[in-house]
N, C-alpha and C. Protein backbone atom coordinates (compact mmCIF):
# COMPACT_ATOMS: atom_id res chain seq x y z
N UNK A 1 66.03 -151.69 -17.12
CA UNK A 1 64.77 -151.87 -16.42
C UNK A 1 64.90 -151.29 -15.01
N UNK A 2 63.86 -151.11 -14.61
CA UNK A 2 64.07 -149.78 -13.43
C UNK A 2 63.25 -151.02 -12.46
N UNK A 3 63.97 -151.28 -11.03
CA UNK A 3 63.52 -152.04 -9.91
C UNK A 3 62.80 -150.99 -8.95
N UNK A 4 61.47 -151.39 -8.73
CA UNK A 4 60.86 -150.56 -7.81
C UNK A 4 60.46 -151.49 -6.30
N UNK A 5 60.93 -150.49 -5.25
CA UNK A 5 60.87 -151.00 -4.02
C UNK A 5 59.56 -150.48 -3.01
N UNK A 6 59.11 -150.82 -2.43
CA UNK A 6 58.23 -150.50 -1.31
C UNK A 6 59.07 -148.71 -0.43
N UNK A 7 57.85 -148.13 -0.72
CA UNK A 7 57.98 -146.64 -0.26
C UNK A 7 58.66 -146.94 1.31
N UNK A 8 59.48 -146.41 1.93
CA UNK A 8 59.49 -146.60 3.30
C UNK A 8 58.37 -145.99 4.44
N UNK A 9 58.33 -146.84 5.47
CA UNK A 9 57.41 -146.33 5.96
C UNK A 9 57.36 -145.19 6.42
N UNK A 10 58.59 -144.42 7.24
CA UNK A 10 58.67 -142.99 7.65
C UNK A 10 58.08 -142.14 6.76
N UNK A 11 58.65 -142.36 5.08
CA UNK A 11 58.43 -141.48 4.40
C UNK A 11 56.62 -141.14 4.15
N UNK A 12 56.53 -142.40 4.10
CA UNK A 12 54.75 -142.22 3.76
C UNK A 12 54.07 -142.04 4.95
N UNK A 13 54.57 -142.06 5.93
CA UNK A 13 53.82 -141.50 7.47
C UNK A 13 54.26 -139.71 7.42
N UNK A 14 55.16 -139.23 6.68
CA UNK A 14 55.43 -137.82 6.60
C UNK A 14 54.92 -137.24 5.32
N UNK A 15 54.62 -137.76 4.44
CA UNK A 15 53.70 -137.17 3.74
C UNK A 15 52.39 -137.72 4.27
N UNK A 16 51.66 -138.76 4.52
CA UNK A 16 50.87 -138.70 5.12
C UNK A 16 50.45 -137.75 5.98
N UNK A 17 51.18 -137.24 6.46
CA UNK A 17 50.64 -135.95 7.60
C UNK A 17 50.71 -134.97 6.86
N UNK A 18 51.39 -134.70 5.93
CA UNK A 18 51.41 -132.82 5.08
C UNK A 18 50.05 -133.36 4.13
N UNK A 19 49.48 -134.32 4.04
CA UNK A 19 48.23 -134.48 3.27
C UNK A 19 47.05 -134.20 3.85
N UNK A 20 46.89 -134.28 5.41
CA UNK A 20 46.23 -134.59 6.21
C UNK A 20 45.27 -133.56 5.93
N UNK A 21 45.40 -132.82 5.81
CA UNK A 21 44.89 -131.28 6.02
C UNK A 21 44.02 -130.92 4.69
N UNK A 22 43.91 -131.62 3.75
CA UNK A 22 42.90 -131.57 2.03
C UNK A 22 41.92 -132.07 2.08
N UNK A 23 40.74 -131.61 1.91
CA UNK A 23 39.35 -132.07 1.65
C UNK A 23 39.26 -133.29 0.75
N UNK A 24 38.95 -133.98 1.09
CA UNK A 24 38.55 -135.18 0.09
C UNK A 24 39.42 -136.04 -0.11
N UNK A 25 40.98 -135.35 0.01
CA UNK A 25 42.28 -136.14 -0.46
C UNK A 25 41.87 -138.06 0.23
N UNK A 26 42.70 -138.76 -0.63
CA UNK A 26 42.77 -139.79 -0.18
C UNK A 26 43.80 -140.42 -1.01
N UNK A 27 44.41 -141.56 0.06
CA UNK A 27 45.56 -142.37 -0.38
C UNK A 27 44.95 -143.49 -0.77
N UNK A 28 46.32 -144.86 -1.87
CA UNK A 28 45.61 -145.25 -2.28
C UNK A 28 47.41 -145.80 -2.63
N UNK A 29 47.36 -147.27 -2.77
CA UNK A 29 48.29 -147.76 -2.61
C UNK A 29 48.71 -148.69 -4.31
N UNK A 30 48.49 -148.56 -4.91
CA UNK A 30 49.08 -148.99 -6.40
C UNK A 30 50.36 -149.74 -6.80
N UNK A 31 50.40 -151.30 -6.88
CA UNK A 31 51.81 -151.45 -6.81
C UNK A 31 53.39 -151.03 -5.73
N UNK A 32 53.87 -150.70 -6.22
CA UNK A 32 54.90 -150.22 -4.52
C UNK A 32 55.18 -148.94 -4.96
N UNK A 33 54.31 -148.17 -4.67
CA UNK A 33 54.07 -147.20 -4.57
C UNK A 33 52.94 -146.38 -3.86
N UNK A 34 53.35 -145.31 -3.47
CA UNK A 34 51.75 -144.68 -2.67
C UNK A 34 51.73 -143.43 -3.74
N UNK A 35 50.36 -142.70 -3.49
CA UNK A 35 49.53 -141.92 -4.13
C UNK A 35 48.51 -141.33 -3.30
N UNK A 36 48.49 -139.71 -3.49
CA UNK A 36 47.64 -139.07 -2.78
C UNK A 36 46.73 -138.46 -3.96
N UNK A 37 45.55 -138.42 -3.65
CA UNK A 37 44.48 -138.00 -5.29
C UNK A 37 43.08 -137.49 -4.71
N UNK A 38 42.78 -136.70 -5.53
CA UNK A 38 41.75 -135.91 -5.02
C UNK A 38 40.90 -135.99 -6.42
N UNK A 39 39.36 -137.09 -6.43
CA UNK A 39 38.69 -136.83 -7.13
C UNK A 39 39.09 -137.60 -8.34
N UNK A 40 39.84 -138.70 -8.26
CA UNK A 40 40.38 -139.52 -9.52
C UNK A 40 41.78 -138.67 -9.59
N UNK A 41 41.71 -137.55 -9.36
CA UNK A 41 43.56 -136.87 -10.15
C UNK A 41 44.55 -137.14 -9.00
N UNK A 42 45.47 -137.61 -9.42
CA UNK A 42 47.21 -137.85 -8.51
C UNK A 42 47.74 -136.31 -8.17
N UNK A 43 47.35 -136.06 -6.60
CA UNK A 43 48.57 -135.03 -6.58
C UNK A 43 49.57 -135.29 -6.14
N UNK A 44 49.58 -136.10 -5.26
CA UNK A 44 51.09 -136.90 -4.82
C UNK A 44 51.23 -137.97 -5.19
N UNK A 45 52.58 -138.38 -5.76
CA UNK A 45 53.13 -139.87 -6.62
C UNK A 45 54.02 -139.86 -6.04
N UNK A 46 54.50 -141.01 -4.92
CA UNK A 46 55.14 -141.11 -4.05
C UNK A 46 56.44 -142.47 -4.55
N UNK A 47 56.94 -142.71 -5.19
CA UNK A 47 57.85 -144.22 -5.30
C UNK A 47 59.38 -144.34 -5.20
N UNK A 48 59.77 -145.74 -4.57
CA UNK A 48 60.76 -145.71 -4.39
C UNK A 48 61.82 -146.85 -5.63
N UNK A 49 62.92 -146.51 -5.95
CA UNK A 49 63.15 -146.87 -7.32
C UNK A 49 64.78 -147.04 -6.79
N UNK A 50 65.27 -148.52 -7.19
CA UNK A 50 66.65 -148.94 -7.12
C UNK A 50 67.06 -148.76 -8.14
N UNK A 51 68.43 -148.14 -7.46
CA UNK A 51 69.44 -147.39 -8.96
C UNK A 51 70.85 -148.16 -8.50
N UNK A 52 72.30 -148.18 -9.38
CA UNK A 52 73.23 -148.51 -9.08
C UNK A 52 73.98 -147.79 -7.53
N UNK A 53 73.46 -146.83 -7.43
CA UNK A 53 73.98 -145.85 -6.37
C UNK A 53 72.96 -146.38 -4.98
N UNK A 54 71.91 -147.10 -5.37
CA UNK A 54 71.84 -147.54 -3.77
C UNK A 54 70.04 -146.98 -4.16
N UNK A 55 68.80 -146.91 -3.41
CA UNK A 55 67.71 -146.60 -3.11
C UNK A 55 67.56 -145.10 -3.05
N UNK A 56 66.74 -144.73 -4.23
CA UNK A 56 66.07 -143.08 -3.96
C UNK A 56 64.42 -143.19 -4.32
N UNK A 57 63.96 -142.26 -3.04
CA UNK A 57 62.59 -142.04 -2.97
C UNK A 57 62.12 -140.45 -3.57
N UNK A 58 61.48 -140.70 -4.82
CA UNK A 58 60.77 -139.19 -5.11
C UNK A 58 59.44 -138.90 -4.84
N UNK A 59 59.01 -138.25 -4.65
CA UNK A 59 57.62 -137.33 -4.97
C UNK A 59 57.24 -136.63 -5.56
N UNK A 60 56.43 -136.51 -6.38
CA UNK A 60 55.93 -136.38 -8.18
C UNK A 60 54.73 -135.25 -7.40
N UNK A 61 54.33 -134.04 -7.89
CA UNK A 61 53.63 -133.07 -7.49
C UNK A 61 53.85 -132.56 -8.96
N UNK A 62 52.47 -131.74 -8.84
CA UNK A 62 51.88 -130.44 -9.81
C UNK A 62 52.42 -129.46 -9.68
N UNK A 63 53.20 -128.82 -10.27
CA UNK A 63 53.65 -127.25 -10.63
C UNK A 63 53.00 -126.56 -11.14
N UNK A 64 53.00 -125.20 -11.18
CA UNK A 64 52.68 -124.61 -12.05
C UNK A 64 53.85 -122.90 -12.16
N UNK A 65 53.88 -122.66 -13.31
CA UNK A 65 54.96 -121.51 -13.31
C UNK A 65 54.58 -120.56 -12.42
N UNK A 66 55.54 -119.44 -11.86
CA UNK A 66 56.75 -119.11 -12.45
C UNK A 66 57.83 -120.26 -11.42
N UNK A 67 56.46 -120.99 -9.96
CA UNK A 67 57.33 -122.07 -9.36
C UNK A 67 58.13 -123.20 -9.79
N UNK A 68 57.46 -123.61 -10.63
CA UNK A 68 57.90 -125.14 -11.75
C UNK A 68 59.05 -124.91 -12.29
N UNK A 69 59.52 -123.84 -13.06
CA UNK A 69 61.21 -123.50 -13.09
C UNK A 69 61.70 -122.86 -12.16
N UNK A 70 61.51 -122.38 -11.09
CA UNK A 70 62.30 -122.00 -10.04
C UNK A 70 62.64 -123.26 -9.22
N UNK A 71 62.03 -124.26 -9.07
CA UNK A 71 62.29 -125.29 -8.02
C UNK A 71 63.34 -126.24 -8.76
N UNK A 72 62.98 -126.25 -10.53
CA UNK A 72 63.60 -127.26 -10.88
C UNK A 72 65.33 -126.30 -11.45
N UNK A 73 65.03 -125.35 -11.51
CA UNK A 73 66.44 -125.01 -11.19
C UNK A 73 67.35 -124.74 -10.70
N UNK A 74 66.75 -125.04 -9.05
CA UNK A 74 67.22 -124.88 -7.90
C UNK A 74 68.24 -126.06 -7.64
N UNK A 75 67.83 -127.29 -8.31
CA UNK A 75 68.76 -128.54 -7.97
C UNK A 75 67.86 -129.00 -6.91
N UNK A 76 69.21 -129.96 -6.79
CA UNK A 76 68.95 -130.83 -5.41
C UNK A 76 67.96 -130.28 -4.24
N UNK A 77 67.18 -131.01 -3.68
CA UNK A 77 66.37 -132.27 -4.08
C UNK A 77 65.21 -132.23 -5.43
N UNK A 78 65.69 -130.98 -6.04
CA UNK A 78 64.40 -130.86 -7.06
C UNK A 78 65.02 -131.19 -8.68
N UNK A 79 63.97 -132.23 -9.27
CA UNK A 79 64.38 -132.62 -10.71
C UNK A 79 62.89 -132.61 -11.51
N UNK A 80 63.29 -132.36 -12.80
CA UNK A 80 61.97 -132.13 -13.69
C UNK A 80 60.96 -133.60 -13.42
N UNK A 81 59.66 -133.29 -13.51
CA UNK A 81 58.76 -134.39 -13.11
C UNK A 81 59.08 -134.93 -14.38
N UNK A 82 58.30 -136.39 -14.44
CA UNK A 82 57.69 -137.24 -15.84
C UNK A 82 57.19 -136.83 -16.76
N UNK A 83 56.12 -135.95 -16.65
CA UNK A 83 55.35 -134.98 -17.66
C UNK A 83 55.69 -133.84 -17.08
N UNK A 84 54.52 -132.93 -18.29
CA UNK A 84 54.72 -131.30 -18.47
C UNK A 84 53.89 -130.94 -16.78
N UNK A 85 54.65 -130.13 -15.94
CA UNK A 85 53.70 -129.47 -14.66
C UNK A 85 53.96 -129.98 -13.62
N UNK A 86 55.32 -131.26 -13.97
CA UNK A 86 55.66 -131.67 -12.99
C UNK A 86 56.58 -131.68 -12.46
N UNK A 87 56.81 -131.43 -10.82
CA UNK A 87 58.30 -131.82 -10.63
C UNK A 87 58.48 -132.73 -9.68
N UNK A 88 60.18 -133.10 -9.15
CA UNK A 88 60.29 -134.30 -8.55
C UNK A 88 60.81 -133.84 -7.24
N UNK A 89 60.68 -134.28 -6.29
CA UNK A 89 61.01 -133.97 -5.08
C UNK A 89 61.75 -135.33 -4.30
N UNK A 90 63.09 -135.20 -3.89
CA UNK A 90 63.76 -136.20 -3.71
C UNK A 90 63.46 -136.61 -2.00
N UNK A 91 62.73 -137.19 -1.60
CA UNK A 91 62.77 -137.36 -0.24
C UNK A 91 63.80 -138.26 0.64
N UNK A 92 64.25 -137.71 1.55
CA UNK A 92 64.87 -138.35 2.45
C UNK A 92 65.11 -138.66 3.63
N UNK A 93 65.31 -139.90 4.70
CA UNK A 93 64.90 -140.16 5.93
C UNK A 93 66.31 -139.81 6.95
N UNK A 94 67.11 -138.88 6.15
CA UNK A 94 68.24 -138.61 6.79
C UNK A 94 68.14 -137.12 7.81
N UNK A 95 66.91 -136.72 7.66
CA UNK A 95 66.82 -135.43 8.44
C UNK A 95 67.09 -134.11 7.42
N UNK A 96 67.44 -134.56 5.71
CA UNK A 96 67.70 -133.27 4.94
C UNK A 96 66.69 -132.78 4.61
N UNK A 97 65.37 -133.44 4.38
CA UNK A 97 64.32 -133.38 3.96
C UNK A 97 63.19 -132.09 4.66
N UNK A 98 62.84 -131.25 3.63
CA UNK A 98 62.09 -129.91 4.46
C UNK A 98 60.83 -130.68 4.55
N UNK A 99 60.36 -130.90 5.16
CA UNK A 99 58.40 -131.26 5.29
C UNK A 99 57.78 -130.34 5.24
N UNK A 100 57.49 -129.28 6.14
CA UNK A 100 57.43 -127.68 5.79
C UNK A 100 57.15 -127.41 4.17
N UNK A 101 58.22 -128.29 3.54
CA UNK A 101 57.81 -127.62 1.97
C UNK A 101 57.28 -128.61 1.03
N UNK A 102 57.73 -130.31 1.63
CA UNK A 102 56.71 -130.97 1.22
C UNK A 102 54.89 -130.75 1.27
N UNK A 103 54.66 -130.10 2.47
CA UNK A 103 53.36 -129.77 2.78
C UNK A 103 53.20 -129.01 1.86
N UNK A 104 54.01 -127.75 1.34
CA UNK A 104 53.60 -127.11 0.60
C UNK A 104 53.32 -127.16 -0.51
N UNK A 105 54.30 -127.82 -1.07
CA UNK A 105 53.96 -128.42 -2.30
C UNK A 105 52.98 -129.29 -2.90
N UNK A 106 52.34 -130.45 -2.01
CA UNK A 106 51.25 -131.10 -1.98
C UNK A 106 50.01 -130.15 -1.54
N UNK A 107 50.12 -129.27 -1.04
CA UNK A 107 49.30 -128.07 -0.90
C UNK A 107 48.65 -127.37 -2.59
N UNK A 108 49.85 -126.80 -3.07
CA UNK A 108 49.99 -126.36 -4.58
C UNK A 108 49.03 -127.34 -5.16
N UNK A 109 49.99 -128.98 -5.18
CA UNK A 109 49.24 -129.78 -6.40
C UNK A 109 47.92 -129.51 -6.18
N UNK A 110 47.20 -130.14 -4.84
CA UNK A 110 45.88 -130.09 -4.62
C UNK A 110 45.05 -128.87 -5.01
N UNK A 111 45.66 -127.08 -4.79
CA UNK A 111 44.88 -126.48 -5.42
C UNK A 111 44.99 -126.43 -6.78
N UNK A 112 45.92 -126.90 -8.21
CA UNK A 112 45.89 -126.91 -9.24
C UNK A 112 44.85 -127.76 -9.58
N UNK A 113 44.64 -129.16 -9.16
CA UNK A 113 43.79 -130.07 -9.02
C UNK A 113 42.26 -130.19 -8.64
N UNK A 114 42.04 -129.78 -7.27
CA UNK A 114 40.87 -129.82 -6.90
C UNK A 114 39.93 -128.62 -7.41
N UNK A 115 38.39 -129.04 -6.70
CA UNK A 115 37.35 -128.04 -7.60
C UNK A 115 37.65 -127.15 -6.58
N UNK A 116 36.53 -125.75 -6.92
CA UNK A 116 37.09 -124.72 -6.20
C UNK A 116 36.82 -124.54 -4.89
N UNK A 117 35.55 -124.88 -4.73
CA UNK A 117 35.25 -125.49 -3.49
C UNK A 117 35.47 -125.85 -2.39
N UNK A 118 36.44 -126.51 -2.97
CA UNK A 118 37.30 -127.50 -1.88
C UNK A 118 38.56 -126.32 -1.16
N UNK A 119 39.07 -126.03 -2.63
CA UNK A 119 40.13 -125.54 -2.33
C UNK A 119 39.69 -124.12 -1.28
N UNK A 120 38.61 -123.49 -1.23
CA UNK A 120 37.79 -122.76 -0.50
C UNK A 120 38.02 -122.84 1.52
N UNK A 121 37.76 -124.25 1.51
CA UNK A 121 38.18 -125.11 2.50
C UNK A 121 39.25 -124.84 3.14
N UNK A 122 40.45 -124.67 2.76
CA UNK A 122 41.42 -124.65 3.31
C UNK A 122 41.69 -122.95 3.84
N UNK A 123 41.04 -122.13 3.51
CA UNK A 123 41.08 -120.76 4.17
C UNK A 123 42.23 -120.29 3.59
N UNK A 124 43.29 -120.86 2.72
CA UNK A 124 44.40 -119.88 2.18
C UNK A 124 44.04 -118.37 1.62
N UNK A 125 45.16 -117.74 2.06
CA UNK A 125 44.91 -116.27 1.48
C UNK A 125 44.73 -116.31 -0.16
């Protein structure tokens, strides 16, 4: 049985800010866990989960190829998501952690996710 702990706060104040920037996005707190979702869909699944080795925090984002096997075969901090499109992003409050690419990646989910519209919004090339 898998023990789930309360997200730390740093962590969800740093994705909180790489979210900041999505039309519509909104958080939304589910059990001990956080969640960023645009429109009913999860692009960020944020939870923290006790293992024998001590507390690890992932973040669950939308892939899509040819990124989705490049990240997850990159390793560390990256592991295959729960389902198909997803991967895991290991966050950490030790300073290893890129935010830079957390943003980006919650960037990705949201345009796989959102209508087009939105994604319009953000002025990406």
């Amino acid at each position: 049985m898998t023990d789930y702990l309360d997200v730390p706060d740093g962590i969800v104040r740093r994705v909180r800010a790489a979210c900041a920037h999505l039309p519509e996005a909104y958080e939304e707190q589910p059990f001990l866990r956080v969640r960023w979702r645009i429109r009913g869909r999860t692009l960020a699944d944020v939870v923290t989960v006790d293992r024998a080795e001590g507390p690890i925090t992932c973040m669950y984002v939308h892939s899509a190829e040819p990124e989705l096997s490049a990240l997850v075969a990159s390793g560390d901090p990256f592991y295959p998501g729960w389902g198909g499109g997803l991967v895991a992003m290991v966050l950490r409050e030790d300073g290893t952690t890129d935010w830079d690419e957390v943003k980006e990646l919650v960037t990705d989910s949201y345009c796989l996710l959102a209508p087009k519209k939105l994604i319009a919004l953000l002025g990406l090339p």
